[in-house]
PDB file of N, CA and C in Angstrom:
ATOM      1  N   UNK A   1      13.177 171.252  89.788  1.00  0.00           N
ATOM      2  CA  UNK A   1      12.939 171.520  88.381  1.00  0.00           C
ATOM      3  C   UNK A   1      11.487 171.910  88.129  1.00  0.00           C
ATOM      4  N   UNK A   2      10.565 171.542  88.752  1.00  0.00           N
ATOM      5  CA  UNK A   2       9.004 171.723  88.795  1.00  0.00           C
ATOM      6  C   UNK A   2       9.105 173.148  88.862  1.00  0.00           C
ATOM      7  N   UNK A   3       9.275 173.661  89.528  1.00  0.00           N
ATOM      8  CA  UNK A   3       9.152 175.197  89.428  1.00  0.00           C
ATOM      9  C   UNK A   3      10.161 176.174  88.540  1.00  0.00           C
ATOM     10  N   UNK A   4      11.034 175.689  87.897  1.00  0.00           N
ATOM     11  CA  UNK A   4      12.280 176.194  87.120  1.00  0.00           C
ATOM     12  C   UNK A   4      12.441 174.977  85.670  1.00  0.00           C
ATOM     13  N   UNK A   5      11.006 175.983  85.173  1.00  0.00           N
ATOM     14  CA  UNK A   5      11.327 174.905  84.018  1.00  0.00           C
ATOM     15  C   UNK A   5      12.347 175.146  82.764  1.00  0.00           C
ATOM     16  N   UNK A   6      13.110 176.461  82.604  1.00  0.00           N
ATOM     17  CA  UNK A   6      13.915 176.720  81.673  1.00  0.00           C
ATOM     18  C   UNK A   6      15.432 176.613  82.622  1.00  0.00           C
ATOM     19  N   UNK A   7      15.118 176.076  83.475  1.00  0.00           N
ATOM     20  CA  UNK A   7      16.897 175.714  84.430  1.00  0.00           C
ATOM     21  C   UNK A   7      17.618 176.675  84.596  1.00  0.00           C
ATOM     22  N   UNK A   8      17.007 178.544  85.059  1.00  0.00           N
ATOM     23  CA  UNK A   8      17.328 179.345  85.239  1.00  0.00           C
ATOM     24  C   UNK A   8      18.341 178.937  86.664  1.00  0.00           C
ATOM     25  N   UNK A   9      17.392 178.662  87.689  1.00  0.00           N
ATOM     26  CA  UNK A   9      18.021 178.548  88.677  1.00  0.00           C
ATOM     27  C   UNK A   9      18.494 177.539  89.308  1.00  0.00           C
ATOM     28  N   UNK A  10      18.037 175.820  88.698  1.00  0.00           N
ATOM     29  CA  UNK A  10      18.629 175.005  88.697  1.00  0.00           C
ATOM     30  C   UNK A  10      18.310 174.602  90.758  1.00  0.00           C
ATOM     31  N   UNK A  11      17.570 174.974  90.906  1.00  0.00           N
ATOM     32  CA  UNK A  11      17.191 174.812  92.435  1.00  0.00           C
ATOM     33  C   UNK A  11      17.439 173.278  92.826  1.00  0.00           C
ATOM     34  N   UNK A  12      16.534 172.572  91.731  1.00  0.00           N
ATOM     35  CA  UNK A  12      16.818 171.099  92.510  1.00  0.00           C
ATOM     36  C   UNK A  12      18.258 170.300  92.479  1.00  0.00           C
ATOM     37  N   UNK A  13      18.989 170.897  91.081  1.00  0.00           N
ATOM     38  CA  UNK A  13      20.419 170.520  91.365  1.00  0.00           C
ATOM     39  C   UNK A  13      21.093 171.147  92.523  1.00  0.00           C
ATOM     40  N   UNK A  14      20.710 172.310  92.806  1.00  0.00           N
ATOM     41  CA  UNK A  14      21.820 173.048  93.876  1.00  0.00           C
ATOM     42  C   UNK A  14      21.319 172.587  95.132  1.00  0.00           C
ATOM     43  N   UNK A  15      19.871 172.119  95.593  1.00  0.00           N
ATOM     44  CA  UNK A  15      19.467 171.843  96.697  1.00  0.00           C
ATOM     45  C   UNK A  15      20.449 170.223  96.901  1.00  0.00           C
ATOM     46  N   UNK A  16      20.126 168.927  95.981  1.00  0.00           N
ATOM     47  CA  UNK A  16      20.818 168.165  95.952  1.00  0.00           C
ATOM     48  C   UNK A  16      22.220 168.309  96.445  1.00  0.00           C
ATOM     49  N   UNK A  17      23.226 168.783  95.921  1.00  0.00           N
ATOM     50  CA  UNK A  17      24.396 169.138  96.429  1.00  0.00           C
ATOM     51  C   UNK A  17      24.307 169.466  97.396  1.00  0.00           C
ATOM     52  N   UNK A  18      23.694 170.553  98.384  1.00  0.00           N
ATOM     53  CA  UNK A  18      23.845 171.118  99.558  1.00  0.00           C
ATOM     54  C   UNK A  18      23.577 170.176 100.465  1.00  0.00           C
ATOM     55  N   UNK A  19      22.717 169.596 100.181  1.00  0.00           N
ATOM     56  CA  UNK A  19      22.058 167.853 100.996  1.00  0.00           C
ATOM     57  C   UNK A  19      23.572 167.373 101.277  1.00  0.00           C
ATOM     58  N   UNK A  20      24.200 167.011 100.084  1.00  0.00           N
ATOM     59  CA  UNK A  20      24.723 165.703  99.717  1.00  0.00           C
ATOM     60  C   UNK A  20      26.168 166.560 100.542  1.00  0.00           C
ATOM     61  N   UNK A  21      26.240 167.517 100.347  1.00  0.00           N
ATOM     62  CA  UNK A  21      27.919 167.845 101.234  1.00  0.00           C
ATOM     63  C   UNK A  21      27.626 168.352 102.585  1.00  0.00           C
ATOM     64  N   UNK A  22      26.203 168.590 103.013  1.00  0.00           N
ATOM     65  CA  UNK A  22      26.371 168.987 104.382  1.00  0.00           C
ATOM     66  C   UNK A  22      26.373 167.451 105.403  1.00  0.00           C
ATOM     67  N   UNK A  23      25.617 166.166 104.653  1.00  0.00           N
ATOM     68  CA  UNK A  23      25.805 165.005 104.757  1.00  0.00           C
ATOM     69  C   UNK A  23      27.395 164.447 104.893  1.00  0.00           C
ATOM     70  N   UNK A  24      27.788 164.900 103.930  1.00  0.00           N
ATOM     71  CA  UNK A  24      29.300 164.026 104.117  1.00  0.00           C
ATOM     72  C   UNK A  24      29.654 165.070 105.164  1.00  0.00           C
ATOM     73  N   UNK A  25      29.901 166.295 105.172  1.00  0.00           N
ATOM     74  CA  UNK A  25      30.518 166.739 106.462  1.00  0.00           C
ATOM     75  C   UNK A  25      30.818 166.333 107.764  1.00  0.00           C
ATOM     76  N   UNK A  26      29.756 165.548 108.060  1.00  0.00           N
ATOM     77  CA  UNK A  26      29.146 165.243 109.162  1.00  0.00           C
ATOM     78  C   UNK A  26      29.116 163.454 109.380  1.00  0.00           C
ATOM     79  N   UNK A  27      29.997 162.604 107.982  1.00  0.00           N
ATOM     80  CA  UNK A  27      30.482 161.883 107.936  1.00  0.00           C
ATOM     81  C   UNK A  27      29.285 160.615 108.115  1.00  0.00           C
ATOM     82  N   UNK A  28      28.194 161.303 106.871  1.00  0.00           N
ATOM     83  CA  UNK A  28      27.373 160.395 106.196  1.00  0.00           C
ATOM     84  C   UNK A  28      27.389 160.212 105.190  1.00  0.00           C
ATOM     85  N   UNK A  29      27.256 159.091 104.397  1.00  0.00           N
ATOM     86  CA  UNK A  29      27.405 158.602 103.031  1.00  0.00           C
ATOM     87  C   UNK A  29      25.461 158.218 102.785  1.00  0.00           C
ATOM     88  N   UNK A  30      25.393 158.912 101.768  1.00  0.00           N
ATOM     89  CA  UNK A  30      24.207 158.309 100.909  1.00  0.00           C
ATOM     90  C   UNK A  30      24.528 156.873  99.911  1.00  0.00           C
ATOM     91  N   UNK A  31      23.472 155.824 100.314  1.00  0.00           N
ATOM     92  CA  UNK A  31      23.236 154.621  99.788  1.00  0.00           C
ATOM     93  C   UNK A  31      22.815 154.485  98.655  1.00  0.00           C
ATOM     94  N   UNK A  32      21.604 155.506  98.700  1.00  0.00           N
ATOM     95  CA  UNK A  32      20.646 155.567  97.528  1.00  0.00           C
ATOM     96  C   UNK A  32      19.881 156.761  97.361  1.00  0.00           C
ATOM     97  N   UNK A  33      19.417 156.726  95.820  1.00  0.00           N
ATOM     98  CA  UNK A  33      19.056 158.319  95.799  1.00  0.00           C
ATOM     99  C   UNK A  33      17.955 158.509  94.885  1.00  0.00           C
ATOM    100  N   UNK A  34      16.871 158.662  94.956  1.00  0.00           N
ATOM    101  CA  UNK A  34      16.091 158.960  94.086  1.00  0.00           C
ATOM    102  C   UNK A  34      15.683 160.655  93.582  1.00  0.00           C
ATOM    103  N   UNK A  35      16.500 161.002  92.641  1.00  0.00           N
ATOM    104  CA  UNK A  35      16.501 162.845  92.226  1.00  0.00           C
ATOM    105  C   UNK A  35      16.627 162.759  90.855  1.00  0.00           C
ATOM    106  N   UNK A  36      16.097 163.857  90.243  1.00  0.00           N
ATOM    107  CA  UNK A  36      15.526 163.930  88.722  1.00  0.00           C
ATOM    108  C   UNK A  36      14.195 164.381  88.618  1.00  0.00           C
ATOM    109  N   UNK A  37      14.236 164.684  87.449  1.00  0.00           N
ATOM    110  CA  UNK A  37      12.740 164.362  86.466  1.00  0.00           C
ATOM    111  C   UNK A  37      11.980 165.804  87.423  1.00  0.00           C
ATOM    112  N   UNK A  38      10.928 165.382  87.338  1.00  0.00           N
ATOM    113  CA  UNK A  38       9.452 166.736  87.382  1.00  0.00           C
ATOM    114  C   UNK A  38       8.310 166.193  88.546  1.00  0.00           C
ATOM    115  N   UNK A  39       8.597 165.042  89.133  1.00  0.00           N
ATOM    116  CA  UNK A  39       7.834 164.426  90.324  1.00  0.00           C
ATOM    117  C   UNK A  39       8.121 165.222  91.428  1.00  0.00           C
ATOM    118  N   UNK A  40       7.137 165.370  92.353  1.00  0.00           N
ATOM    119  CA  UNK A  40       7.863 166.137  93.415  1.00  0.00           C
ATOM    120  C   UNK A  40       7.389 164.790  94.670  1.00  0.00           C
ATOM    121  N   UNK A  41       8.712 164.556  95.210  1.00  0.00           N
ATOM    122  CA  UNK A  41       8.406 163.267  96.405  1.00  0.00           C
ATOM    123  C   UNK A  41       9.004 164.389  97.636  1.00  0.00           C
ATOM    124  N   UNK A  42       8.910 163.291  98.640  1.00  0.00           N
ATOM    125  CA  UNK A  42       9.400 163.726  99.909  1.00  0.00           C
ATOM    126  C   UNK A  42       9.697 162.393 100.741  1.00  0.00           C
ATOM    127  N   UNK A  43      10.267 162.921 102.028  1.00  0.00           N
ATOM    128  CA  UNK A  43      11.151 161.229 102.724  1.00  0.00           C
ATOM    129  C   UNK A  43      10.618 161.180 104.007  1.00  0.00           C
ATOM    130  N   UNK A  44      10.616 160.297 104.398  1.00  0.00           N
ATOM    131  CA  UNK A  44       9.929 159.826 105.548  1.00  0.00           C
ATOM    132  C   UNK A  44      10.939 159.027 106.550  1.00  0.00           C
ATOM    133  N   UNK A  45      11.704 159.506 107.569  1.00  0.00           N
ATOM    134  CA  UNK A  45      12.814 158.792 107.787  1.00  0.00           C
ATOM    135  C   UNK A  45      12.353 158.673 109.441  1.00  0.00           C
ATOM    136  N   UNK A  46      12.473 157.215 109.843  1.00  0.00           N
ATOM    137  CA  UNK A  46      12.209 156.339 111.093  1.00  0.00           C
ATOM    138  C   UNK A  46      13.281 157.020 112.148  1.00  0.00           C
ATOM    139  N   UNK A  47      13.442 157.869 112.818  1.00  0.00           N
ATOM    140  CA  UNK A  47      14.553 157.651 113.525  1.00  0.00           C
ATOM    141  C   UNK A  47      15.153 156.737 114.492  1.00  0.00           C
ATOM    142  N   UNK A  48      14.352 155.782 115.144  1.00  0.00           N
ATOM    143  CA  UNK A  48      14.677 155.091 115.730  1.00  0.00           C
ATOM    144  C   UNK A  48      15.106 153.762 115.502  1.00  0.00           C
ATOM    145  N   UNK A  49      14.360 153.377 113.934  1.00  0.00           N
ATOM    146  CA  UNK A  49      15.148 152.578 113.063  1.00  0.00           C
ATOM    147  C   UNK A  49      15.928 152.546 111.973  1.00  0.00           C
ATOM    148  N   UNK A  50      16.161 153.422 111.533  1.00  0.00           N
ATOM    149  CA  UNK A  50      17.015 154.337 110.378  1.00  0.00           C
ATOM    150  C   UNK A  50      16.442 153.864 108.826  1.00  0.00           C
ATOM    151  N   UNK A  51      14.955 153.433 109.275  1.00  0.00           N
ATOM    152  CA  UNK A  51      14.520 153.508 108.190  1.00  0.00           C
ATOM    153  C   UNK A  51      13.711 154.504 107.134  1.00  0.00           C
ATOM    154  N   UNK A  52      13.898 154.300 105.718  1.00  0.00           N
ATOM    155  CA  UNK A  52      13.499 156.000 105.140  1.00  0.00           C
ATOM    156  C   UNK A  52      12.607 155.244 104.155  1.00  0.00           C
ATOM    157  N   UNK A  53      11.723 156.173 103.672  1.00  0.00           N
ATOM    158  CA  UNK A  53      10.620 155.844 102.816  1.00  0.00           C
ATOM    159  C   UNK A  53      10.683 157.113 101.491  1.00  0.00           C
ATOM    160  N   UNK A  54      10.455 156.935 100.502  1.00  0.00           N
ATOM    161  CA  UNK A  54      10.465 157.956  99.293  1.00  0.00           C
ATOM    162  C   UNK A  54       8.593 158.104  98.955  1.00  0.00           C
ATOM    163  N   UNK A  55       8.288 158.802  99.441  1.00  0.00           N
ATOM    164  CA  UNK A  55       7.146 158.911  98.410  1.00  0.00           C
ATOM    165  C   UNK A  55       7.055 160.165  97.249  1.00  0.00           C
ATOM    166  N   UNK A  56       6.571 159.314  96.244  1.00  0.00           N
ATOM    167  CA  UNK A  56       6.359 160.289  94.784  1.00  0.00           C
ATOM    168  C   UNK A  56       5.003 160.406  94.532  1.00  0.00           C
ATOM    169  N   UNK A  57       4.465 161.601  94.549  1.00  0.00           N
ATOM    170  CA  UNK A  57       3.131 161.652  94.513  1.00  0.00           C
ATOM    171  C   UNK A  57       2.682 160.621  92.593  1.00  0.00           C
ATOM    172  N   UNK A  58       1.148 160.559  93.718  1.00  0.00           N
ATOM    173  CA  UNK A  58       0.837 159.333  92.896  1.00  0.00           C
ATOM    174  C   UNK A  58       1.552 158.238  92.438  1.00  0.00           C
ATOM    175  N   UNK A  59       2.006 157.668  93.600  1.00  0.00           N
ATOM    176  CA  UNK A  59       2.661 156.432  94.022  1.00  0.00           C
ATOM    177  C   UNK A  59       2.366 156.034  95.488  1.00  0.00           C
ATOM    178  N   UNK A  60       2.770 154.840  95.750  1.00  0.00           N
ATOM    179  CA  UNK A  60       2.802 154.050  97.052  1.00  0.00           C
ATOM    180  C   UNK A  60       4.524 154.886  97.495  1.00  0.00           C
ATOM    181  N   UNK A  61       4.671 154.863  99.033  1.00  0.00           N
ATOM    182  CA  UNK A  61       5.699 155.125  99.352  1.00  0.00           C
ATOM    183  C   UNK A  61       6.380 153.614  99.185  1.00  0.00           C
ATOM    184  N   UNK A  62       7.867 153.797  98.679  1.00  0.00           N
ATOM    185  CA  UNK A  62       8.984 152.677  98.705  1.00  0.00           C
ATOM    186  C   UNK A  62       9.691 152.822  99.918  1.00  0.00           C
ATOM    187  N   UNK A  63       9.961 151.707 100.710  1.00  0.00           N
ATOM    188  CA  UNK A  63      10.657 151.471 101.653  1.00  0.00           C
ATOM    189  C   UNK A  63      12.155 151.234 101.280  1.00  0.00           C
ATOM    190  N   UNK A  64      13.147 151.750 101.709  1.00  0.00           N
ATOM    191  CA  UNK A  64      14.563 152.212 101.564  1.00  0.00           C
ATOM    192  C   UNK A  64      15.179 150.984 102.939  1.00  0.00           C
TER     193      UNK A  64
END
């Protein structure tokens, strides 16, 4: 949405979805989800412990 502020193209909804069904394809389920709003975060995911982190700028990263 940060970059599409009149929801022409709706990028962060359509990116979401593409996440979220190429995930189940592949016969993963999302737990939890932090999407919305005008923050731009990014994820930080452990692979060896399957742990994930959200950071939102100007914030501390949250541990998932």
């Amino acid at each position: 949405k940060i970059l599409d502020e009149s929801n022409t193209f709706n990028i962060g909804r359509r990116n979401h979805a593409a996440i979220r069904k190429c995930l189940w394809q592949r016969g993963m389920m999302i737990g939890l989800e932090d999407v919305g709003g005008s923050a731009p975060r990014h994820m930080i995911l452990t692979i060896a412990t399957g742990e994930t982190q959200i950071k939102t700028v100007g914030t501390a990263a949250a541990a998932v």
